[in-house]
PDB file of N, CA and C in Angstrom:
ATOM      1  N   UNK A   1      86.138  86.181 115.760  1.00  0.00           N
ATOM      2  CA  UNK A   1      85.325  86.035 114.575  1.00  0.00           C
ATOM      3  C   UNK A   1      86.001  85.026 113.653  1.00  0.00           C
ATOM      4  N   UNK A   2      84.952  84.307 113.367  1.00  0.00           N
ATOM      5  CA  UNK A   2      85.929  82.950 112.313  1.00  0.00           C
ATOM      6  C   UNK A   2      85.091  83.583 110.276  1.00  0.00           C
ATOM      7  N   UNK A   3      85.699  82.320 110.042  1.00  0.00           N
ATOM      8  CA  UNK A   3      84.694  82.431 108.066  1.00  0.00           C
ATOM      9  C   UNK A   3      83.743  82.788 108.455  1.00  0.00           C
ATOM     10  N   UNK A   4      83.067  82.088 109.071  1.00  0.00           N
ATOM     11  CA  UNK A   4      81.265  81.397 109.249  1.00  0.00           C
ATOM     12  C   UNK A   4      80.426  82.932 109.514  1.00  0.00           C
ATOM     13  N   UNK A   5      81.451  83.771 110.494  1.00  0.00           N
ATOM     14  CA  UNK A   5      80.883  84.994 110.968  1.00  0.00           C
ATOM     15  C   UNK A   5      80.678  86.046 109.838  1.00  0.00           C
ATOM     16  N   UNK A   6      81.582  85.920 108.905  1.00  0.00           N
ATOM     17  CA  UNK A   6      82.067  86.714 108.029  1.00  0.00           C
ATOM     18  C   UNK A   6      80.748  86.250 106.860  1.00  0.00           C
ATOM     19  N   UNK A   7      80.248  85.172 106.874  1.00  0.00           N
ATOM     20  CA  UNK A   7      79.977  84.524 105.779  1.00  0.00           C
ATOM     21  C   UNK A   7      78.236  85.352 106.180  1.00  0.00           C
ATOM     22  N   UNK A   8      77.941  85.278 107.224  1.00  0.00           N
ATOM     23  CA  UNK A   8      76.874  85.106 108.179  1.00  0.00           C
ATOM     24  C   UNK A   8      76.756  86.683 107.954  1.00  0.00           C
ATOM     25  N   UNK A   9      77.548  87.159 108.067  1.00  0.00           N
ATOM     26  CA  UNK A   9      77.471  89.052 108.155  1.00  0.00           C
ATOM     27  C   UNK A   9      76.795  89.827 106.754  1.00  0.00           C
ATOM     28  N   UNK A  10      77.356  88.705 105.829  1.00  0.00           N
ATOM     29  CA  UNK A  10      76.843  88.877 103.615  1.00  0.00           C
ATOM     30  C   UNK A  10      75.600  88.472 104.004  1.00  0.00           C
ATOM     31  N   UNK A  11      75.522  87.188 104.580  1.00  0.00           N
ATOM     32  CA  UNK A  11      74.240  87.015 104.562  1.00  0.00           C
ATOM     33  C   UNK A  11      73.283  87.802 105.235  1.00  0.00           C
ATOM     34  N   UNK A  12      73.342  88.725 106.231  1.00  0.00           N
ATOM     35  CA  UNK A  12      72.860  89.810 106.810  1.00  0.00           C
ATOM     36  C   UNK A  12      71.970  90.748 105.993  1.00  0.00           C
ATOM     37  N   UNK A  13      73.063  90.874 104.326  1.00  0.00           N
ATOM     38  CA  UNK A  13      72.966  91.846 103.819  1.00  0.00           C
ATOM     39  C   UNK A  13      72.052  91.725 102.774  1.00  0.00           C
ATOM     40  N   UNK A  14      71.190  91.005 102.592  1.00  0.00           N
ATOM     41  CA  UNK A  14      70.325  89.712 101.833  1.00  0.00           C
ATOM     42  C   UNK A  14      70.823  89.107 100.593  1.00  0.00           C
ATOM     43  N   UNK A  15      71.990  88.644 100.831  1.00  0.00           N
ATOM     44  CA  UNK A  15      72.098  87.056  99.887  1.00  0.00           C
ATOM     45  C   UNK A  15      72.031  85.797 100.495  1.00  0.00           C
ATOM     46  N   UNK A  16      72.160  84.730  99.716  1.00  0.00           N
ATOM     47  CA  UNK A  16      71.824  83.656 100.321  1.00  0.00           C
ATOM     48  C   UNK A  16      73.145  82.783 100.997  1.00  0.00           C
ATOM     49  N   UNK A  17      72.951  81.908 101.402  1.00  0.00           N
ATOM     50  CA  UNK A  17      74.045  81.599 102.174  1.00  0.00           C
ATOM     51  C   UNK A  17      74.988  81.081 101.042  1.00  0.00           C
ATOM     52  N   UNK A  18      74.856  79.949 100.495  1.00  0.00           N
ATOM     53  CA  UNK A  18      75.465  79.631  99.326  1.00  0.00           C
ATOM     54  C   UNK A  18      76.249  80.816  98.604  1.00  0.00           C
ATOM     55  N   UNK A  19      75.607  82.313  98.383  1.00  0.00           N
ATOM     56  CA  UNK A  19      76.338  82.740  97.530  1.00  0.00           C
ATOM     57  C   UNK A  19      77.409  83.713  98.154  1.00  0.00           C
ATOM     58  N   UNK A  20      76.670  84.195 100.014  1.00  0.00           N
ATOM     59  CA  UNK A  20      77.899  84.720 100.422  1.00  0.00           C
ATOM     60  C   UNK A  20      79.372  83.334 100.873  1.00  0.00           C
ATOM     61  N   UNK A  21      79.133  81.800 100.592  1.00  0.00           N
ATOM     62  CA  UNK A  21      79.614  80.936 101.227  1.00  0.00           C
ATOM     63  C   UNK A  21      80.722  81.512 100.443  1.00  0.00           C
ATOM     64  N   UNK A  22      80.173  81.236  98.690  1.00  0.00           N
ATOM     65  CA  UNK A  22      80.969  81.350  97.202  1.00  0.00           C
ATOM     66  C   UNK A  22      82.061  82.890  97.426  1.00  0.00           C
ATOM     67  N   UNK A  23      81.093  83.757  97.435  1.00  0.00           N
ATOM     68  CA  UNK A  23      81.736  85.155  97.966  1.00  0.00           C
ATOM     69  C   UNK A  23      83.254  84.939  98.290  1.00  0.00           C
ATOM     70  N   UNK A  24      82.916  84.576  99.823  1.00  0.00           N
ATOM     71  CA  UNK A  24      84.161  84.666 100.674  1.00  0.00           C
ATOM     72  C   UNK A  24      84.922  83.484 100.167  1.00  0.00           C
ATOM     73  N   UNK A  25      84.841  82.728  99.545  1.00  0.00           N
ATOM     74  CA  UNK A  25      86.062  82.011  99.492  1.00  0.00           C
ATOM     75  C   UNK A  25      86.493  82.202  98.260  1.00  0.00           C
ATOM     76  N   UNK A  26      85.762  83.358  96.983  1.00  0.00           N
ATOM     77  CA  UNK A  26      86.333  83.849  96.192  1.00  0.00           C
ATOM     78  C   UNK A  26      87.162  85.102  96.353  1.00  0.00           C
ATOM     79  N   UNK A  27      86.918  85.367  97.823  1.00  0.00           N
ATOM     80  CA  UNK A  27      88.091  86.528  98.114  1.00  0.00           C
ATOM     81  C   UNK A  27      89.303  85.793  98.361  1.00  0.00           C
ATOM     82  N   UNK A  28      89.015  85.062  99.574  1.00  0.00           N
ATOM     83  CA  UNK A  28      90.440  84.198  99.995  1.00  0.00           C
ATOM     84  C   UNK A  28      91.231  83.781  99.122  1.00  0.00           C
ATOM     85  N   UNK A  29      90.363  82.955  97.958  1.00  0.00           N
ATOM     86  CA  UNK A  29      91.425  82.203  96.895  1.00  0.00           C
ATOM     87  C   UNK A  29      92.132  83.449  96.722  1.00  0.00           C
ATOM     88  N   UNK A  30      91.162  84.778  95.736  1.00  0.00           N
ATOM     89  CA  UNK A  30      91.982  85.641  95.276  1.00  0.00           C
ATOM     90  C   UNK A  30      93.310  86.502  95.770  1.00  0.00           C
ATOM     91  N   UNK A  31      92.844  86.230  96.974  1.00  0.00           N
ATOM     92  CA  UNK A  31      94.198  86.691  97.861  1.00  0.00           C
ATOM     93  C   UNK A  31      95.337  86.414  97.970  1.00  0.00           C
ATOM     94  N   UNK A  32      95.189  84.809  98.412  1.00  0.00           N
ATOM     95  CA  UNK A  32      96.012  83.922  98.267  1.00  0.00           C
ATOM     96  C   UNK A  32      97.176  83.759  96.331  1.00  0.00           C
ATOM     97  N   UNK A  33      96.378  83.758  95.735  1.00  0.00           N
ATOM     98  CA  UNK A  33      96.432  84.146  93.943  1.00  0.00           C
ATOM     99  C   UNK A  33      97.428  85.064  93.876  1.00  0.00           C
ATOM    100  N   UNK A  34      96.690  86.496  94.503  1.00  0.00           N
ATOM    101  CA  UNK A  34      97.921  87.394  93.819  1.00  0.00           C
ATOM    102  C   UNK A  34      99.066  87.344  94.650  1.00  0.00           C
ATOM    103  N   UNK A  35      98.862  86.860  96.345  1.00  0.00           N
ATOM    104  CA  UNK A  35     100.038  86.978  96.828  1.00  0.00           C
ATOM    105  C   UNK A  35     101.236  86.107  96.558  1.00  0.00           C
ATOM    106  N   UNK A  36     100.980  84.852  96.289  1.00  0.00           N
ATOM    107  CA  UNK A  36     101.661  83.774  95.481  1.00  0.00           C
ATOM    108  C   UNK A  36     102.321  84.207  94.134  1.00  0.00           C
ATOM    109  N   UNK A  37     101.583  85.263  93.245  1.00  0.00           N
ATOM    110  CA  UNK A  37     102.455  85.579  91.870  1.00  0.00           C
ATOM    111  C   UNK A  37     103.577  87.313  92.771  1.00  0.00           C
ATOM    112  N   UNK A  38     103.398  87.329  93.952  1.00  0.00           N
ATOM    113  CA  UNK A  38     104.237  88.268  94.282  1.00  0.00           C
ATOM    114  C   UNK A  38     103.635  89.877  94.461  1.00  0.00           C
ATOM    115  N   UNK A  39     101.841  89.756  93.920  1.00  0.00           N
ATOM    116  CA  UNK A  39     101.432  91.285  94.398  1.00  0.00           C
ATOM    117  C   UNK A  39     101.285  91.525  95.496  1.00  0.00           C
ATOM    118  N   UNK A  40     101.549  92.652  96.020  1.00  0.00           N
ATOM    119  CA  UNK A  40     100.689  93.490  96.897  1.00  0.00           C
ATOM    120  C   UNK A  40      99.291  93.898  96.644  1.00  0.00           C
ATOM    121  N   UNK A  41      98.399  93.286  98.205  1.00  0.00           N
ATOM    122  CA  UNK A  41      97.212  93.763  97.851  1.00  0.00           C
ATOM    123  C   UNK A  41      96.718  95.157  99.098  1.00  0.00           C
ATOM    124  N   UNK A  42      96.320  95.658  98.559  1.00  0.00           N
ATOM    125  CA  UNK A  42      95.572  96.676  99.602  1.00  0.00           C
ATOM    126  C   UNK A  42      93.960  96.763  99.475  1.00  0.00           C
ATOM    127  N   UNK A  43      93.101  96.747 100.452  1.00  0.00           N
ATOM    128  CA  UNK A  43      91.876  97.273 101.039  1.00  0.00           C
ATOM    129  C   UNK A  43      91.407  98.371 101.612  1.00  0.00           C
ATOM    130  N   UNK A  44      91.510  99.383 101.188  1.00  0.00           N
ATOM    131  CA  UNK A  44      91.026 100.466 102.198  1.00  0.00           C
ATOM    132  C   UNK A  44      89.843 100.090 102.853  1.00  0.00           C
ATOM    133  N   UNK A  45      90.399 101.151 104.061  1.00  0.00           N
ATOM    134  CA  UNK A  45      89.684 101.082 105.471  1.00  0.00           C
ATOM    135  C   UNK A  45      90.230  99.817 106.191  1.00  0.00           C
ATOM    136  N   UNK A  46      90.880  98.537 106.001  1.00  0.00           N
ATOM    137  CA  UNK A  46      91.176  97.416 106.165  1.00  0.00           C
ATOM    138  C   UNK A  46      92.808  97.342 106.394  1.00  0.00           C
ATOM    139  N   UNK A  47      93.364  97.407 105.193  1.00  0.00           N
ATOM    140  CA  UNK A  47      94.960  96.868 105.423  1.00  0.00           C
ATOM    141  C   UNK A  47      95.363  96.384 104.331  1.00  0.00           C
ATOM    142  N   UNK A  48      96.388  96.010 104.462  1.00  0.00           N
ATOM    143  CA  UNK A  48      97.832  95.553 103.069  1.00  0.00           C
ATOM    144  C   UNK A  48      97.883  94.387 103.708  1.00  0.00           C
ATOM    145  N   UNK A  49      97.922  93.461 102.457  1.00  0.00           N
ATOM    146  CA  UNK A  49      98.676  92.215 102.772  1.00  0.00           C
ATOM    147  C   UNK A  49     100.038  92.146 101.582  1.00  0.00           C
ATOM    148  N   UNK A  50     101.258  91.477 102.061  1.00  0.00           N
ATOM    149  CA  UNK A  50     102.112  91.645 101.610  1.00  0.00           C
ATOM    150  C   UNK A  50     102.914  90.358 102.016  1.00  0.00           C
ATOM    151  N   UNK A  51     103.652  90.104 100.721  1.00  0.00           N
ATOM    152  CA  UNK A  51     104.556  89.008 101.076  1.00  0.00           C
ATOM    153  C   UNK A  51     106.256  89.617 101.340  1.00  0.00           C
ATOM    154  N   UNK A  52     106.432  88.583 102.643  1.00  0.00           N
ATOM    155  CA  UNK A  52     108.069  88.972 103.000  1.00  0.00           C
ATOM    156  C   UNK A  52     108.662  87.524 102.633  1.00  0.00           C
ATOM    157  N   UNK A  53     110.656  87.490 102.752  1.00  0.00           N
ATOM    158  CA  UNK A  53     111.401  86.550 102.636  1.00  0.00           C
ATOM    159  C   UNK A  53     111.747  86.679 104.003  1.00  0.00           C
ATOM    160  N   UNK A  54     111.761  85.530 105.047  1.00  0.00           N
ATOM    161  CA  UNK A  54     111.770  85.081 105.869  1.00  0.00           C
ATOM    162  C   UNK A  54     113.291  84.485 106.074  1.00  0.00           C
ATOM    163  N   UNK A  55     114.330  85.390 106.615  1.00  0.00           N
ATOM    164  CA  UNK A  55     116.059  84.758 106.438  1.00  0.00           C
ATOM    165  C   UNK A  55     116.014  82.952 106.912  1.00  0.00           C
ATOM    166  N   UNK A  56     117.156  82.798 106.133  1.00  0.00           N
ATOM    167  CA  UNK A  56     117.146  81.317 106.894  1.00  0.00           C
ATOM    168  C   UNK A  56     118.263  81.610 108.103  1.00  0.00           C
ATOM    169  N   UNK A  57     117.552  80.253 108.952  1.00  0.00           N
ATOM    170  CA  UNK A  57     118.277  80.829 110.612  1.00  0.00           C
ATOM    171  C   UNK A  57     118.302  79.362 111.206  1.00  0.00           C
ATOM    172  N   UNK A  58     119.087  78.971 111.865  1.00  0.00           N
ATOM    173  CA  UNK A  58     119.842  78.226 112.810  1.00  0.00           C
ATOM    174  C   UNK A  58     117.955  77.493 113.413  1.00  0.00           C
ATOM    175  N   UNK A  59     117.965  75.949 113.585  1.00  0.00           N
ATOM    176  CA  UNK A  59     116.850  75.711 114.431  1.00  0.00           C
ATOM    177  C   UNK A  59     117.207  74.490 115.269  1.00  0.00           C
ATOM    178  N   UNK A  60     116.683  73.878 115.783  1.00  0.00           N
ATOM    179  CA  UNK A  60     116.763  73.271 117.382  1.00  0.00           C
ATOM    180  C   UNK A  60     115.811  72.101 116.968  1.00  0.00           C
ATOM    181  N   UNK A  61     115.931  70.765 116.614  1.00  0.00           N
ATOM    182  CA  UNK A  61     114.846  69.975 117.162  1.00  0.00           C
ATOM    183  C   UNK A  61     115.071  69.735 118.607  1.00  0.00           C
ATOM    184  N   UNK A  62     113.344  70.197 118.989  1.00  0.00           N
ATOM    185  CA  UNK A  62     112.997  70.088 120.199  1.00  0.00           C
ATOM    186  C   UNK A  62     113.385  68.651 121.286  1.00  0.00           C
ATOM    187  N   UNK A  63     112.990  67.355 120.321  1.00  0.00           N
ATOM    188  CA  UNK A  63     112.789  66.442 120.739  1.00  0.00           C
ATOM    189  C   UNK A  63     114.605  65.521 120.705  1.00  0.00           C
ATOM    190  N   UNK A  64     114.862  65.715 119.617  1.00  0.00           N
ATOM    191  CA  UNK A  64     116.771  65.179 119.852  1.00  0.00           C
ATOM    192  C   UNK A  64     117.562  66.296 119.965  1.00  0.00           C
ATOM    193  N   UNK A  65     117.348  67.473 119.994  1.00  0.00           N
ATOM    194  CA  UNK A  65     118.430  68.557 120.731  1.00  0.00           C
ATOM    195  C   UNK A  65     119.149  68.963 119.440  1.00  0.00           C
ATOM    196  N   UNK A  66     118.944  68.481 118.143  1.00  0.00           N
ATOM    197  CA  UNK A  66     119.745  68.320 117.259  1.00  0.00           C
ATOM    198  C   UNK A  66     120.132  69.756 116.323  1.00  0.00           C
ATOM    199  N   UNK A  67     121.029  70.392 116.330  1.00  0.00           N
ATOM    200  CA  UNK A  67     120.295  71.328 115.365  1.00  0.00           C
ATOM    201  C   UNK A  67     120.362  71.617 113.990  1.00  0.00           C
ATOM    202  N   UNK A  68     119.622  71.951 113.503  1.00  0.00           N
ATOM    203  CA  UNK A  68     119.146  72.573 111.630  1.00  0.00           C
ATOM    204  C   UNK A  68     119.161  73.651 111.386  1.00  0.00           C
ATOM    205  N   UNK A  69     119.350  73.434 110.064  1.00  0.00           N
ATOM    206  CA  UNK A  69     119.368  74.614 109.487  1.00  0.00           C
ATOM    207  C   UNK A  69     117.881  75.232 108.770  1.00  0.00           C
ATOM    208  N   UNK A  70     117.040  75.753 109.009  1.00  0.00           N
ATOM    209  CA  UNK A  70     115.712  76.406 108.532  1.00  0.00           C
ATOM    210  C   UNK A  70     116.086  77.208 107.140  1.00  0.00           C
ATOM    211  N   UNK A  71     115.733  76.958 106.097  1.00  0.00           N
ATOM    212  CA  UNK A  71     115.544  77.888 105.086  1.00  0.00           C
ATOM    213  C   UNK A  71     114.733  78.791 104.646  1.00  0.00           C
ATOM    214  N   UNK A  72     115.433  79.694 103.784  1.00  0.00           N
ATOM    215  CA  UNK A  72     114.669  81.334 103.761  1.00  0.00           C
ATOM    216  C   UNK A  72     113.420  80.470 103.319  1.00  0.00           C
ATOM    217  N   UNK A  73     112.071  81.408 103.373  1.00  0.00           N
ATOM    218  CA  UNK A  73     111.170  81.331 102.886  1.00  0.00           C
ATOM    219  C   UNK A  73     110.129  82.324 102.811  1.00  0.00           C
ATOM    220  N   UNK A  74     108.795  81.991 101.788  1.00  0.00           N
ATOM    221  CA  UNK A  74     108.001  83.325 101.968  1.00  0.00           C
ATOM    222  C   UNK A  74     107.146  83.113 102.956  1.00  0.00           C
ATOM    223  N   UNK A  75     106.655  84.505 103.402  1.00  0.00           N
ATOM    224  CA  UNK A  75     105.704  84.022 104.669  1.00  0.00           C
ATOM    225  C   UNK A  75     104.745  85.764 104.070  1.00  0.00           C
ATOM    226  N   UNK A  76     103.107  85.540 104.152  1.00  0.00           N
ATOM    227  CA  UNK A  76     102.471  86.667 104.341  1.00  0.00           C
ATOM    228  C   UNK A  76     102.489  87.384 105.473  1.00  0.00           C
ATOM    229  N   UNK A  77     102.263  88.653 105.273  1.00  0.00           N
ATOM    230  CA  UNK A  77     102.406  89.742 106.166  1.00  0.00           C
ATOM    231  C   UNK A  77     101.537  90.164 106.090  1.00  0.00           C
ATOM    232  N   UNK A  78     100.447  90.996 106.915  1.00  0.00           N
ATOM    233  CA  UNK A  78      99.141  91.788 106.567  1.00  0.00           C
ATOM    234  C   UNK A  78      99.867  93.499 107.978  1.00  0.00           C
ATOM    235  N   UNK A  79      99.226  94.255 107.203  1.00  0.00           N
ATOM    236  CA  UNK A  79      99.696  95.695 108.051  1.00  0.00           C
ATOM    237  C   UNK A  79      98.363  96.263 107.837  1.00  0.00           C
ATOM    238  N   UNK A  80      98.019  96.606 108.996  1.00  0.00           N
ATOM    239  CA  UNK A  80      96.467  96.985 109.210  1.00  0.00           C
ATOM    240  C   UNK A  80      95.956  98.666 109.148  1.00  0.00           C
ATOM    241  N   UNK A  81      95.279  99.099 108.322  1.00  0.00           N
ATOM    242  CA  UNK A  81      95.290 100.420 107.727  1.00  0.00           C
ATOM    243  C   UNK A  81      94.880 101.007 109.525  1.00  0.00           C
ATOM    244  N   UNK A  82      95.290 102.586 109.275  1.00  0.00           N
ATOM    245  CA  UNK A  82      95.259 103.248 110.015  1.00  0.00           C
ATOM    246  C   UNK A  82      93.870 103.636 111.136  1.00  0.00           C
ATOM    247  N   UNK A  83      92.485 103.799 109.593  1.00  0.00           N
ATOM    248  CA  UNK A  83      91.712 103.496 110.275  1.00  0.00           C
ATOM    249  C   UNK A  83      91.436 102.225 111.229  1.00  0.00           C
ATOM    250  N   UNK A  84      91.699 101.060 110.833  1.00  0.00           N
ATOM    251  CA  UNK A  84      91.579  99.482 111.604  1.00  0.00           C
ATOM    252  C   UNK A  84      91.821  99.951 113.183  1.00  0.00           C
ATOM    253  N   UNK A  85      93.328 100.540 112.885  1.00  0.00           N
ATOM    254  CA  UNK A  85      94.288 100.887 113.989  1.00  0.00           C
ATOM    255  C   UNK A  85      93.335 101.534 114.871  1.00  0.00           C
ATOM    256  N   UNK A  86      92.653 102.303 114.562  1.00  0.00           N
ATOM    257  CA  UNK A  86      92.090 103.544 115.176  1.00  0.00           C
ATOM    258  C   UNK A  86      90.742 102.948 116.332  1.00  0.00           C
ATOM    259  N   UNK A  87      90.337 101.994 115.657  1.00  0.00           N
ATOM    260  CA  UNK A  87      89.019 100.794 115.942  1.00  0.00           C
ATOM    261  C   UNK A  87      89.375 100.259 116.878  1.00  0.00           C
ATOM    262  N   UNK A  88      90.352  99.462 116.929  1.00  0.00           N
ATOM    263  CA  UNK A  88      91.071  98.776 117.616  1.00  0.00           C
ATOM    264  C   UNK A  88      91.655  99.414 119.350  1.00  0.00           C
ATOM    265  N   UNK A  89      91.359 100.573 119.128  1.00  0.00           N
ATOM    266  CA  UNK A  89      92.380 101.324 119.930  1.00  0.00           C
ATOM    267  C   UNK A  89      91.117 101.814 120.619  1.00  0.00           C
ATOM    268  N   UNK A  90      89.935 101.750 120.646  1.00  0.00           N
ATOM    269  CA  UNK A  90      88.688 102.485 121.191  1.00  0.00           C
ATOM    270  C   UNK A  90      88.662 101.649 122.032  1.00  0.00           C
TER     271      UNK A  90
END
């Protein structure tokens, strides 16, 4: 399932395409929003998204053999609620 499906599914629900387009990419931004100032978000029935620090670690260019050093960084995490789990597992 990509956006388009997601977008396509609102529209199912009778709005118009335009406003489920607006919809979903007013979730994403918002997501993106709080996870950037450092919240945790949760969805029931759905899942947590959460930001981790990512250690910095030893890396390899592939192409000259050379190696680097990678620095810490943030990276999102999403942990998928129990029900999801449960869906998934049928």
């Amino acid at each position: 399932m990509i956006k388009k499906d997601l977008v396509n599914r609102i529209v199912s629900l009778g709005f118009s395409k335009k406003k489920a387009k607006e919809a979903m990419e007013a979730i994403i931004e918002g997501i993106g929003e709080s996870l950037s100032r450092g919240e945790k978000i949760q969805i029931q029935g759905l899942g947590s998204f959460d930001i981790r620090i990512a250690k910095e670690r030893r890396g390899r260019n592939p192409k000259t053999g050379e190696t680097l050093k990678i620095p810490s960084r943030k990276v999102p995490v999403f942990r998928p609620a129990p029900i999801l789990r449960e869906k998934v597992r049928k």
